[in-house]
C-alpha atoms as a PDB file:
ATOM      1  CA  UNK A   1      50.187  86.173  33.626  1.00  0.00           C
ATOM      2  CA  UNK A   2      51.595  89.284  32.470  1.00  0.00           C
ATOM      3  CA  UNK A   3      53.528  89.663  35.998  1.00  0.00           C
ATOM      4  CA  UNK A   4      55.308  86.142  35.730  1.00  0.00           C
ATOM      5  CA  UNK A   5      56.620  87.145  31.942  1.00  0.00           C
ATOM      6  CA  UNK A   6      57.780  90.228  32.744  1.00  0.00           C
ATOM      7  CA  UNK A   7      59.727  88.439  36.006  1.00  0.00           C
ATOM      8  CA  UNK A   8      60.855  85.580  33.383  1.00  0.00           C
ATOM      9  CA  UNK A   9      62.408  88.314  31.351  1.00  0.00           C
ATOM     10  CA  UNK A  10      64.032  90.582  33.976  1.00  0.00           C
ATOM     11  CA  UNK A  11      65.527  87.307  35.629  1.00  0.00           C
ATOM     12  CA  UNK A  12      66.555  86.179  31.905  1.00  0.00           C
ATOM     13  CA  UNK A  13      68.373  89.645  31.014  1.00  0.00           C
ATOM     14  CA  UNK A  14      70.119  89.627  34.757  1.00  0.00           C
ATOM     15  CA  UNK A  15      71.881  86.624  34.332  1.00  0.00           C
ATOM     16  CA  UNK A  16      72.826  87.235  30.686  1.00  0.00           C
ATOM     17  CA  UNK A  17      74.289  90.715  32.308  1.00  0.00           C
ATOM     18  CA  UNK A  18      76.113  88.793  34.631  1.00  0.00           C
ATOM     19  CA  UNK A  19      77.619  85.837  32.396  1.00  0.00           C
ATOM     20  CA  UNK A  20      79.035  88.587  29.981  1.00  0.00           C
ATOM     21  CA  UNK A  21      82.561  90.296  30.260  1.00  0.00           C
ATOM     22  CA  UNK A  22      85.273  89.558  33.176  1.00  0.00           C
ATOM     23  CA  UNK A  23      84.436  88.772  36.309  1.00  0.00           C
ATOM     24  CA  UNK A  24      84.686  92.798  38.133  1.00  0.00           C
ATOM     25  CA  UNK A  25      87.121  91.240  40.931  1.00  0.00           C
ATOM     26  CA  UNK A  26      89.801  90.378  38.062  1.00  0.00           C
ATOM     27  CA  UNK A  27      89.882  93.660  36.667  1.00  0.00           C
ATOM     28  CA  UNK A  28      92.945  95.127  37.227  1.00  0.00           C
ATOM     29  CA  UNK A  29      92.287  99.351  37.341  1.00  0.00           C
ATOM     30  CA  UNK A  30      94.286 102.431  38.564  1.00  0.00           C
ATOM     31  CA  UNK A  31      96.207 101.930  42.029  1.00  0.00           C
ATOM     32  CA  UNK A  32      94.781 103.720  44.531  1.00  0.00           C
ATOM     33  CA  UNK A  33      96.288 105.422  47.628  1.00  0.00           C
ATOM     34  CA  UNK A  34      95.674 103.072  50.111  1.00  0.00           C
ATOM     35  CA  UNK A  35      99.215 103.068  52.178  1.00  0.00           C
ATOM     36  CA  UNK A  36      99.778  99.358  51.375  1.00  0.00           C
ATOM     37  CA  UNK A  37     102.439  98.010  53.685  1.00  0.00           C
ATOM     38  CA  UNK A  38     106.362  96.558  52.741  1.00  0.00           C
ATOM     39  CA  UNK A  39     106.006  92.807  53.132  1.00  0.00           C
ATOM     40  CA  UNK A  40     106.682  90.436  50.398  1.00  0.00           C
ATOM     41  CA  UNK A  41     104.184  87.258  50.880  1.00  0.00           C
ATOM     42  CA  UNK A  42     103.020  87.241  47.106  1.00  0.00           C
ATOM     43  CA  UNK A  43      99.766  86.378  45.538  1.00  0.00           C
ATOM     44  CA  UNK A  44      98.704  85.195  42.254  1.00  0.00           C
ATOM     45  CA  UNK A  45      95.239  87.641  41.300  1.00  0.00           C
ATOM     46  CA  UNK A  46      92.670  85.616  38.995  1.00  0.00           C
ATOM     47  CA  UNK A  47      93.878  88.077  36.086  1.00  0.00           C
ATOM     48  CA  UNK A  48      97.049  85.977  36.751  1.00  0.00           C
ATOM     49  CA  UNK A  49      99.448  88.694  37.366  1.00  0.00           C
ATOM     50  CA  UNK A  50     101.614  88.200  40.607  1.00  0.00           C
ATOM     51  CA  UNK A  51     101.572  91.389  43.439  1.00  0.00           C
ATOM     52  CA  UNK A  52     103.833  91.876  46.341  1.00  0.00           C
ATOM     53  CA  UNK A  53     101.228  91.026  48.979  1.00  0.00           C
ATOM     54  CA  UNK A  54      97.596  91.077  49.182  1.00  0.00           C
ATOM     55  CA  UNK A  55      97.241  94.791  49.900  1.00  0.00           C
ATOM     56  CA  UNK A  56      98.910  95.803  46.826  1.00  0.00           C
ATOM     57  CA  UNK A  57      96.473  93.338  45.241  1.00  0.00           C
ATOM     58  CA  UNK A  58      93.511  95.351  46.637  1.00  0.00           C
ATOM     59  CA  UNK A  59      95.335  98.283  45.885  1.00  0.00           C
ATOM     60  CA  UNK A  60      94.731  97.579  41.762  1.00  0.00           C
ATOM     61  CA  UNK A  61      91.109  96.523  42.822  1.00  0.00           C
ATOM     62  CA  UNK A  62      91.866  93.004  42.697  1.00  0.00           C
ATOM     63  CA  UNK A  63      89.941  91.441  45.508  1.00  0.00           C
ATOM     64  CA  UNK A  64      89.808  87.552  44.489  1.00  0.00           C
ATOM     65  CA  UNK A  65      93.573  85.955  44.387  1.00  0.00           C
ATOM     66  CA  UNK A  66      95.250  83.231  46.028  1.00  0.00           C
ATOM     67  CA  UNK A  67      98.316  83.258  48.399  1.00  0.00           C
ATOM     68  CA  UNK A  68     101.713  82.754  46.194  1.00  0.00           C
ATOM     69  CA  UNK A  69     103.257  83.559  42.970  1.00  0.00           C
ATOM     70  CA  UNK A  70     101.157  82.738  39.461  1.00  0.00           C
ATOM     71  CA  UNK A  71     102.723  79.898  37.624  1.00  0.00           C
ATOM     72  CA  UNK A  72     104.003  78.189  40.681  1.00  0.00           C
ATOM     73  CA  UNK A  73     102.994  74.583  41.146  1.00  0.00           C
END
């Protein structure tokens, strides 16, 4: 009995852990190094900010975004 509460309350405080704060592939941090290439095929990033090309996007550690500029319809 014991065993199944403590399970019941590790599984309850892992998915309050993961319903709180932005999703980690939005999360726009510092550019790393990464040599991106020169092509201009933009992509909208789930933050919503538009990048040069998926690399770049990667580049600011944003690894879920969809091919084209934000705001386009």
């Amino acid at each position: 009995m014991k065993t199944a509460l403590g399970l019941l309350l590790t599984l309850s405080l892992i998915t309050c852990k993961k319903s709180n704060g932005p999703d980690p592939a939005c999360v726009e941090r510092e550019r790393d190094s990464s040599g991106c290439y020169f092509v201009l095929a933009p992509v909208c990033g789930c933050n919503g900010k538009t990048y040069p090309n998926d690399c770049e996007a990667r580049a600011y550690g944003i690894t879920n975004y969809t091919k084209g500029k934000c705001g386009k319809k």
